[in-house]
PDB file of N, CA and C in Angstrom:
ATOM      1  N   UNK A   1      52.455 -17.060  26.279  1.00  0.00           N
ATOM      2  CA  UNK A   1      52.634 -16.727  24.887  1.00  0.00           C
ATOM      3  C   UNK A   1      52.012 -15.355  24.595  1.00  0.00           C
ATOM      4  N   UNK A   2      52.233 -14.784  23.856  1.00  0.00           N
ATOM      5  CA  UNK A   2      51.994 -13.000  23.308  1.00  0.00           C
ATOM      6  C   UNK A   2      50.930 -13.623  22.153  1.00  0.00           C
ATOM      7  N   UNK A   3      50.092 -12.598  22.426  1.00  0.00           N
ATOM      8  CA  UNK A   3      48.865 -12.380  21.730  1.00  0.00           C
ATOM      9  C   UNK A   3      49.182 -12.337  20.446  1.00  0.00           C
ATOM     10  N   UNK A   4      50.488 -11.885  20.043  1.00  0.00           N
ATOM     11  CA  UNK A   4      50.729 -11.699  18.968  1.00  0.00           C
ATOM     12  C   UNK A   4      51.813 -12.622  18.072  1.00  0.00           C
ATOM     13  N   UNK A   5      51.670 -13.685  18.476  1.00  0.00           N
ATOM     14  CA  UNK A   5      52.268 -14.896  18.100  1.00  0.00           C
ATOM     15  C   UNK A   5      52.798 -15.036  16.653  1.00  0.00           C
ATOM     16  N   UNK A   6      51.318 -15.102  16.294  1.00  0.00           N
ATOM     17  CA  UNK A   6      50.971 -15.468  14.688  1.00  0.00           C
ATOM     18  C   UNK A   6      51.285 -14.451  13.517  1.00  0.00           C
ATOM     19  N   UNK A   7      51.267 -12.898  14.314  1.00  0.00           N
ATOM     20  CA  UNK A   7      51.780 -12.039  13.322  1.00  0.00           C
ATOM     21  C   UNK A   7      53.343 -12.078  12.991  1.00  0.00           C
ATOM     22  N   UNK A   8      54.025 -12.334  14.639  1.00  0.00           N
ATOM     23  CA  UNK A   8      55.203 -12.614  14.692  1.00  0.00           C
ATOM     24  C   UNK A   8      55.682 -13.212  13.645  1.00  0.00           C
ATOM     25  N   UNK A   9      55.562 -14.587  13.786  1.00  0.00           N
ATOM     26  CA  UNK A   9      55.708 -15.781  12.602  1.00  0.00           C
ATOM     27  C   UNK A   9      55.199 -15.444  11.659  1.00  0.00           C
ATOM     28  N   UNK A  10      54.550 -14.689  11.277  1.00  0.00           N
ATOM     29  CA  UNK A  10      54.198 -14.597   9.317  1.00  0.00           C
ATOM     30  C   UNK A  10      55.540 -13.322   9.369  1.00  0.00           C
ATOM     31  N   UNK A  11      55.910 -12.154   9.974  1.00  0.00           N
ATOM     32  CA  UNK A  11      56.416 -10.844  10.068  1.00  0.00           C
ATOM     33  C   UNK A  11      57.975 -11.890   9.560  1.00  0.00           C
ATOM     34  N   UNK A  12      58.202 -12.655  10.013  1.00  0.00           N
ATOM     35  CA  UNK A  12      59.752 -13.515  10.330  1.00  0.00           C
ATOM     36  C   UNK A  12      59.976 -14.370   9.370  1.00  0.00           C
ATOM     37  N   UNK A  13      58.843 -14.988   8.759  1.00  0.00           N
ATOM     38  CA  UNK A  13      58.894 -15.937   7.655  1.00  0.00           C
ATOM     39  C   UNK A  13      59.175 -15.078   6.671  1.00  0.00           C
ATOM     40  N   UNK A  14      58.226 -13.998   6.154  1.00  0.00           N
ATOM     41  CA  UNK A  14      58.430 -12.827   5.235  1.00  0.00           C
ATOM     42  C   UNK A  14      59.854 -12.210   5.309  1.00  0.00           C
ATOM     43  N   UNK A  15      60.640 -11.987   6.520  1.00  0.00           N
ATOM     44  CA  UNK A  15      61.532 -11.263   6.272  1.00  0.00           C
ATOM     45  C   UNK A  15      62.803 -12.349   5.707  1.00  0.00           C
ATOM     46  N   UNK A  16      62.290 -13.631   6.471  1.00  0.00           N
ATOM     47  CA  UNK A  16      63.310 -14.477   5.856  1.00  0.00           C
ATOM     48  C   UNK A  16      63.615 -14.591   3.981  1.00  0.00           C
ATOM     49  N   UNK A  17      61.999 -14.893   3.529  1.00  0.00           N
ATOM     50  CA  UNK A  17      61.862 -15.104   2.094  1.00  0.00           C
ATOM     51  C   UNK A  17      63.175 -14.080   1.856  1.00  0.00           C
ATOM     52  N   UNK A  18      62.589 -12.511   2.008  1.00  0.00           N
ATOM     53  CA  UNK A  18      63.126 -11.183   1.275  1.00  0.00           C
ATOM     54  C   UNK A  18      64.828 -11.822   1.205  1.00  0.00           C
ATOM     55  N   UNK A  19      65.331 -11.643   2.831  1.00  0.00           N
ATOM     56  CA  UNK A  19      66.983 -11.783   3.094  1.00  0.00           C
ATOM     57  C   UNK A  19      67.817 -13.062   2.416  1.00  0.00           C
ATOM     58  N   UNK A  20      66.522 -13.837   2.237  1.00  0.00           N
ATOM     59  CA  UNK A  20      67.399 -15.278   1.683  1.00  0.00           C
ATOM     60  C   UNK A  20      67.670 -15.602   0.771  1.00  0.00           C
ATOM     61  N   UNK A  21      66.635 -14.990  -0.326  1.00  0.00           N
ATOM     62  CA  UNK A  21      66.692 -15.670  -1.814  1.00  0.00           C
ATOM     63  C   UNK A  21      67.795 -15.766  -2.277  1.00  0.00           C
ATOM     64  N   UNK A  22      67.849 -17.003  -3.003  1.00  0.00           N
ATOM     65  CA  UNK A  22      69.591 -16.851  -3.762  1.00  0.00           C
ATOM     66  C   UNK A  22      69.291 -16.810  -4.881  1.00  0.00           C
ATOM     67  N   UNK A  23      70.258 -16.191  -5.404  1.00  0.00           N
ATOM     68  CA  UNK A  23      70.557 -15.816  -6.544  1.00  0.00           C
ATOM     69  C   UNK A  23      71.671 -16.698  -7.518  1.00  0.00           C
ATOM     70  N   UNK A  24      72.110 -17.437  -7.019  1.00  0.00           N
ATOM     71  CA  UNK A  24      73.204 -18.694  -7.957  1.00  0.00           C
ATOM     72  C   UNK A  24      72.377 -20.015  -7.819  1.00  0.00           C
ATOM     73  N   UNK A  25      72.094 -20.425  -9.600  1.00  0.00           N
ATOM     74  CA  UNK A  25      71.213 -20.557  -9.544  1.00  0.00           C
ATOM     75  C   UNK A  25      71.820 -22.444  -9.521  1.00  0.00           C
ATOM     76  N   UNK A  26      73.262 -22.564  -9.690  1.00  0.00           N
ATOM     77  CA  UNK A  26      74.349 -23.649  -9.203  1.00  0.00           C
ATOM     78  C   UNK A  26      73.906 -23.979  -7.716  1.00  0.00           C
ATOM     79  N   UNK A  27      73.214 -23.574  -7.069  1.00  0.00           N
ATOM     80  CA  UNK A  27      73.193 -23.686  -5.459  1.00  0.00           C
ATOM     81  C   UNK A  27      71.451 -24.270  -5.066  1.00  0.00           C
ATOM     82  N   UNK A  28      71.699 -25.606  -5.619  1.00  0.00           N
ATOM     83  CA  UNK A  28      70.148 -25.844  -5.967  1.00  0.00           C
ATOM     84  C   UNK A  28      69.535 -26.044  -4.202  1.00  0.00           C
ATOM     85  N   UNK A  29      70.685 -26.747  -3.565  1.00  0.00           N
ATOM     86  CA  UNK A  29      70.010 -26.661  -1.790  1.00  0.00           C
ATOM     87  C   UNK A  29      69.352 -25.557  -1.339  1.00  0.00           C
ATOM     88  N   UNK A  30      70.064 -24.057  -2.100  1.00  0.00           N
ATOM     89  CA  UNK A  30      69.476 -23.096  -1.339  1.00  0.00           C
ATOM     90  C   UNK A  30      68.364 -22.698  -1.749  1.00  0.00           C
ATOM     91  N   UNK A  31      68.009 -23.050  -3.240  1.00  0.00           N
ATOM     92  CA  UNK A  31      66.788 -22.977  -3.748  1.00  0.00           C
ATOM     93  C   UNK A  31      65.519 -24.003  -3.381  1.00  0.00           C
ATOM     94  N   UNK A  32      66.020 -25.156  -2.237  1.00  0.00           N
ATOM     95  CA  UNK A  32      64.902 -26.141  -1.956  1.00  0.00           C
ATOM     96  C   UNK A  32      64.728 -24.965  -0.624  1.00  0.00           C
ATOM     97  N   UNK A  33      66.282 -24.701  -0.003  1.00  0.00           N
ATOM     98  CA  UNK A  33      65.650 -24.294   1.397  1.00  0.00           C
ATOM     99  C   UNK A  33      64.800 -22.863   1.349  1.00  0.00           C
ATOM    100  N   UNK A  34      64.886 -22.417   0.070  1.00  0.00           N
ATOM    101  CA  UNK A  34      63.821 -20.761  -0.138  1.00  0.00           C
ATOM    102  C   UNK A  34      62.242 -21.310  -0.416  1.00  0.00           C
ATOM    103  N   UNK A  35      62.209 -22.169  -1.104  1.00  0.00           N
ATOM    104  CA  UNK A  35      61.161 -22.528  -1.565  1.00  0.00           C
ATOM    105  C   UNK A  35      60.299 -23.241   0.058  1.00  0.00           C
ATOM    106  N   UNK A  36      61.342 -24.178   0.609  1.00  0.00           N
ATOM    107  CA  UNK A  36      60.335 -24.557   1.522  1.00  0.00           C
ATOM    108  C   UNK A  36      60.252 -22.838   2.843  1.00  0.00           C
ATOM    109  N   UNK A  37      60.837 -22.418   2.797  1.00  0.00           N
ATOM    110  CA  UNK A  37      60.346 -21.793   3.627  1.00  0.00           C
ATOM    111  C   UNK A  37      59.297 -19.991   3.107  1.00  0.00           C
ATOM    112  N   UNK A  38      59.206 -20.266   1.847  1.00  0.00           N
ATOM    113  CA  UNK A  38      57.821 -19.514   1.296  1.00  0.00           C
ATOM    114  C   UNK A  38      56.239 -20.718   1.396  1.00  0.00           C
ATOM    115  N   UNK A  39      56.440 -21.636   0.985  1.00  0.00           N
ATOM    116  CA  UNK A  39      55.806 -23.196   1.514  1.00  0.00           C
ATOM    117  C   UNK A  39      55.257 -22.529   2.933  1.00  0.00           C
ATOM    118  N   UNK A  40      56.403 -22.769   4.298  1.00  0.00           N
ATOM    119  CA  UNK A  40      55.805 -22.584   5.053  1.00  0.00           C
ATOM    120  C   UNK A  40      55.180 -20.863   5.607  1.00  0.00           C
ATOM    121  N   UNK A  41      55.460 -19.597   5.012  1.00  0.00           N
ATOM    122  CA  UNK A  41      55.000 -18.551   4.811  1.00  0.00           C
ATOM    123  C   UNK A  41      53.021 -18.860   4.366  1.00  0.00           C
ATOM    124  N   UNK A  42      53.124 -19.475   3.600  1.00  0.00           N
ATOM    125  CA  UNK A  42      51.694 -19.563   2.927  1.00  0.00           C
ATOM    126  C   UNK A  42      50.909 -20.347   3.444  1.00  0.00           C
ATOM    127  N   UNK A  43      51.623 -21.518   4.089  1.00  0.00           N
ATOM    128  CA  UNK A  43      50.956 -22.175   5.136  1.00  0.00           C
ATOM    129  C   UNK A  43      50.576 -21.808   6.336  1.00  0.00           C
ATOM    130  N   UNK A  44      51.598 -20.584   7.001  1.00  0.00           N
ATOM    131  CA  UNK A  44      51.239 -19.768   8.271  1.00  0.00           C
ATOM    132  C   UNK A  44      50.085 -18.751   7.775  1.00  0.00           C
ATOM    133  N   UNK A  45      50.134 -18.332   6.151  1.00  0.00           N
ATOM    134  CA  UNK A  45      48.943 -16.976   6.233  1.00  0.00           C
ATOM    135  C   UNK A  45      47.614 -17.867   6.328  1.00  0.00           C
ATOM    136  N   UNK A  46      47.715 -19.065   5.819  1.00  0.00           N
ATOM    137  CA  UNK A  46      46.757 -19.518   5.170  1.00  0.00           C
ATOM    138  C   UNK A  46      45.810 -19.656   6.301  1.00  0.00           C
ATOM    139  N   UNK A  47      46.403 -19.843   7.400  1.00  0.00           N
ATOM    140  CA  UNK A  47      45.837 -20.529   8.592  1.00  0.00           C
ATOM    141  C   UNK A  47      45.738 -19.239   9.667  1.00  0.00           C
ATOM    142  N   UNK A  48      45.966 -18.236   8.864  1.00  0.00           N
ATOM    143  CA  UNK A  48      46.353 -16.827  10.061  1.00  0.00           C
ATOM    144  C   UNK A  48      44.830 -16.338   9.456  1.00  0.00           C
ATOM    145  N   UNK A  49      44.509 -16.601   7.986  1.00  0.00           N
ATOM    146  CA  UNK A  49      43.923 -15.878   7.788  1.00  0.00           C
ATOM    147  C   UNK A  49      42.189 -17.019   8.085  1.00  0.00           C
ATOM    148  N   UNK A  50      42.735 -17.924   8.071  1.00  0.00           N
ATOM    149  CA  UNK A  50      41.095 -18.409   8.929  1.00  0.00           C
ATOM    150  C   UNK A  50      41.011 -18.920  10.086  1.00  0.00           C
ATOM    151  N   UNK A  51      42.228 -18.853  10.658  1.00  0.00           N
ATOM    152  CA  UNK A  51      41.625 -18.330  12.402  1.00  0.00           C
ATOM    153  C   UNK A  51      42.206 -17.839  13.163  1.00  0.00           C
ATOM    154  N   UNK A  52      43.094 -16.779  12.568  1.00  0.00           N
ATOM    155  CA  UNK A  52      43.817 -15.910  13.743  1.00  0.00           C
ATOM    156  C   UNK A  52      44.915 -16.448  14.471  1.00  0.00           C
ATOM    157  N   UNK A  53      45.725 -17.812  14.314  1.00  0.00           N
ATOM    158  CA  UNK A  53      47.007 -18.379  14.620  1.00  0.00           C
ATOM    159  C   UNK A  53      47.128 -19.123  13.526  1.00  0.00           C
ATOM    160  N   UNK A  54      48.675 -19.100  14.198  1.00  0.00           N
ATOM    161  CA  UNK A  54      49.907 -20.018  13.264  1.00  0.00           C
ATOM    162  C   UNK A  54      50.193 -21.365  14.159  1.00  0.00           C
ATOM    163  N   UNK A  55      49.839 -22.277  13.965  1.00  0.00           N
ATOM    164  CA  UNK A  55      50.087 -23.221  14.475  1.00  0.00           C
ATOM    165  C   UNK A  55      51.167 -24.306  13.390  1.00  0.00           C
ATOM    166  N   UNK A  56      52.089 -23.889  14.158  1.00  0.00           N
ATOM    167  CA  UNK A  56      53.273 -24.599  13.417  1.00  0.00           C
ATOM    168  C   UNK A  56      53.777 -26.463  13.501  1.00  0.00           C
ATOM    169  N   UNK A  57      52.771 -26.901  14.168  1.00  0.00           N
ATOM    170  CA  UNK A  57      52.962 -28.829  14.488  1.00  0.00           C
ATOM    171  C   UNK A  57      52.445 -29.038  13.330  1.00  0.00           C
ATOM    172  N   UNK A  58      51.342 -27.972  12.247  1.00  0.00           N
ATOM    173  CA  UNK A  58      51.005 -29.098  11.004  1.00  0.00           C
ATOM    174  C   UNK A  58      52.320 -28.822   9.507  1.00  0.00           C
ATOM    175  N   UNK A  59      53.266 -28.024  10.794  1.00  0.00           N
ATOM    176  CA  UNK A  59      54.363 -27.748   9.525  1.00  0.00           C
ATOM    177  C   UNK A  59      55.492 -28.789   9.016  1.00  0.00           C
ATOM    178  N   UNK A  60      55.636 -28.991   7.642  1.00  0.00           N
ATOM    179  CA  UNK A  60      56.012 -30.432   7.286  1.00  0.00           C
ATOM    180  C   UNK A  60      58.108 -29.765   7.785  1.00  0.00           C
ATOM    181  N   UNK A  61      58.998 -31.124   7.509  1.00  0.00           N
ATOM    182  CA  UNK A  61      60.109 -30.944   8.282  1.00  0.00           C
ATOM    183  C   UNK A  61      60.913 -30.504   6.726  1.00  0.00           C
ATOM    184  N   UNK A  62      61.902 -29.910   6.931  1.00  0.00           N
ATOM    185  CA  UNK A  62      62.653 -29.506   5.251  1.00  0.00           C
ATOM    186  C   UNK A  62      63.068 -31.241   4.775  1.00  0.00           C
ATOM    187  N   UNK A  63      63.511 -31.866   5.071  1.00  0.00           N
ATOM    188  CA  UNK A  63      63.771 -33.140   4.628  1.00  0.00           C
ATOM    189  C   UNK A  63      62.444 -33.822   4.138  1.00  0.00           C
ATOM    190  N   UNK A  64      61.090 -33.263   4.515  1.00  0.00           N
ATOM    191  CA  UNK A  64      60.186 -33.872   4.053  1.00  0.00           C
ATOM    192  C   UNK A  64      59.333 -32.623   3.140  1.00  0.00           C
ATOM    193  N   UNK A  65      59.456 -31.640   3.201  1.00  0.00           N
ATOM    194  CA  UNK A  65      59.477 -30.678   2.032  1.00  0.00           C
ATOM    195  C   UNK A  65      60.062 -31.320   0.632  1.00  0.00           C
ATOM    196  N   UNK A  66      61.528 -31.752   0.871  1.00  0.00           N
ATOM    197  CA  UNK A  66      62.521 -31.708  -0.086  1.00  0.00           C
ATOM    198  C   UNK A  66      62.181 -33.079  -0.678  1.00  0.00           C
ATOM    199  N   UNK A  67      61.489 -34.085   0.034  1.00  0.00           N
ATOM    200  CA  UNK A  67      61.890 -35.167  -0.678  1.00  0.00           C
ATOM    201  C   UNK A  67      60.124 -35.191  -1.383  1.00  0.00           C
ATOM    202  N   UNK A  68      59.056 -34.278  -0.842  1.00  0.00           N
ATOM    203  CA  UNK A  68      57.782 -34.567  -1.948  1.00  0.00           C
ATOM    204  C   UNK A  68      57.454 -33.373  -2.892  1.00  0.00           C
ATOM    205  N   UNK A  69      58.802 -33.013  -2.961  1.00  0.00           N
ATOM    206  CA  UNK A  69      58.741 -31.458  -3.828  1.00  0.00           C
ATOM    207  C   UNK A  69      59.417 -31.712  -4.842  1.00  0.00           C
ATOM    208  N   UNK A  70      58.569 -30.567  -6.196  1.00  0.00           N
ATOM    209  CA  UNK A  70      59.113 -30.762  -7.591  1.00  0.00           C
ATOM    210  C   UNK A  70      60.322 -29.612  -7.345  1.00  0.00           C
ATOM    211  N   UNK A  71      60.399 -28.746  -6.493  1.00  0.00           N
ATOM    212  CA  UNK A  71      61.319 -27.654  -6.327  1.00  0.00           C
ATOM    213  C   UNK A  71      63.079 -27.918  -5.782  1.00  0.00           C
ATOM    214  N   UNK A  72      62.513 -29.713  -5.748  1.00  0.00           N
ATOM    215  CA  UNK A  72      64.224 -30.033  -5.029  1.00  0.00           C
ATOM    216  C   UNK A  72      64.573 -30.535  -6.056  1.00  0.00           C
ATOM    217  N   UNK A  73      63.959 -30.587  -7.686  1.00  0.00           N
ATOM    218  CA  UNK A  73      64.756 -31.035  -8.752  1.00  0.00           C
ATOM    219  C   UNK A  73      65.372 -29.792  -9.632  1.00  0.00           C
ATOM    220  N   UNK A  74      64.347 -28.573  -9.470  1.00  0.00           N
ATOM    221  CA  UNK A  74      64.886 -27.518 -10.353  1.00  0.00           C
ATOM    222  C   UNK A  74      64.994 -26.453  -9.731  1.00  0.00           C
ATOM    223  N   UNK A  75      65.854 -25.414  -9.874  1.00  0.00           N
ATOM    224  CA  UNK A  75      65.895 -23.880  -8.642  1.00  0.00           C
ATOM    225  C   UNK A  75      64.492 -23.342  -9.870  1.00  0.00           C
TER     226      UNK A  75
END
């Protein structure tokens, strides 16, 4: 694995947020799948920033994002 793992994965999550957001606001799936994956953005800094990796096994699955989230009722 590259030393640089963890920057990787925050660098990739971030670029995803930017490229993905939707904008119709009729397209409420795509607004669970933006939301969970800023979710997991904040969960990778959170953990980048107190110990230097991203360890992605404590990352929850989008089906389980979606079903304990207030964000899969409203965009």
């Amino acid at each position: 694995m590259s030393a640089y793992l963890g920057e990787f994965l925050l660098v990739k999550a971030l670029f995803f947020l930017v490229l993905m957001k939707p904008t119709d606001p009729a397209r409420t799936d795509k607004f669970v799948k933006w939301h969970y994956r800023r979710r997991l953005f904040e969960m990778g800094l959170d953990q980048y920033q107190h110990g230097g990796t991203v360890g992605t096994s404590a990352f929850p699955t989008l089906a389980e994002f979606a079903a304990g989230s207030a964000a899969a009722d409203h965009p």
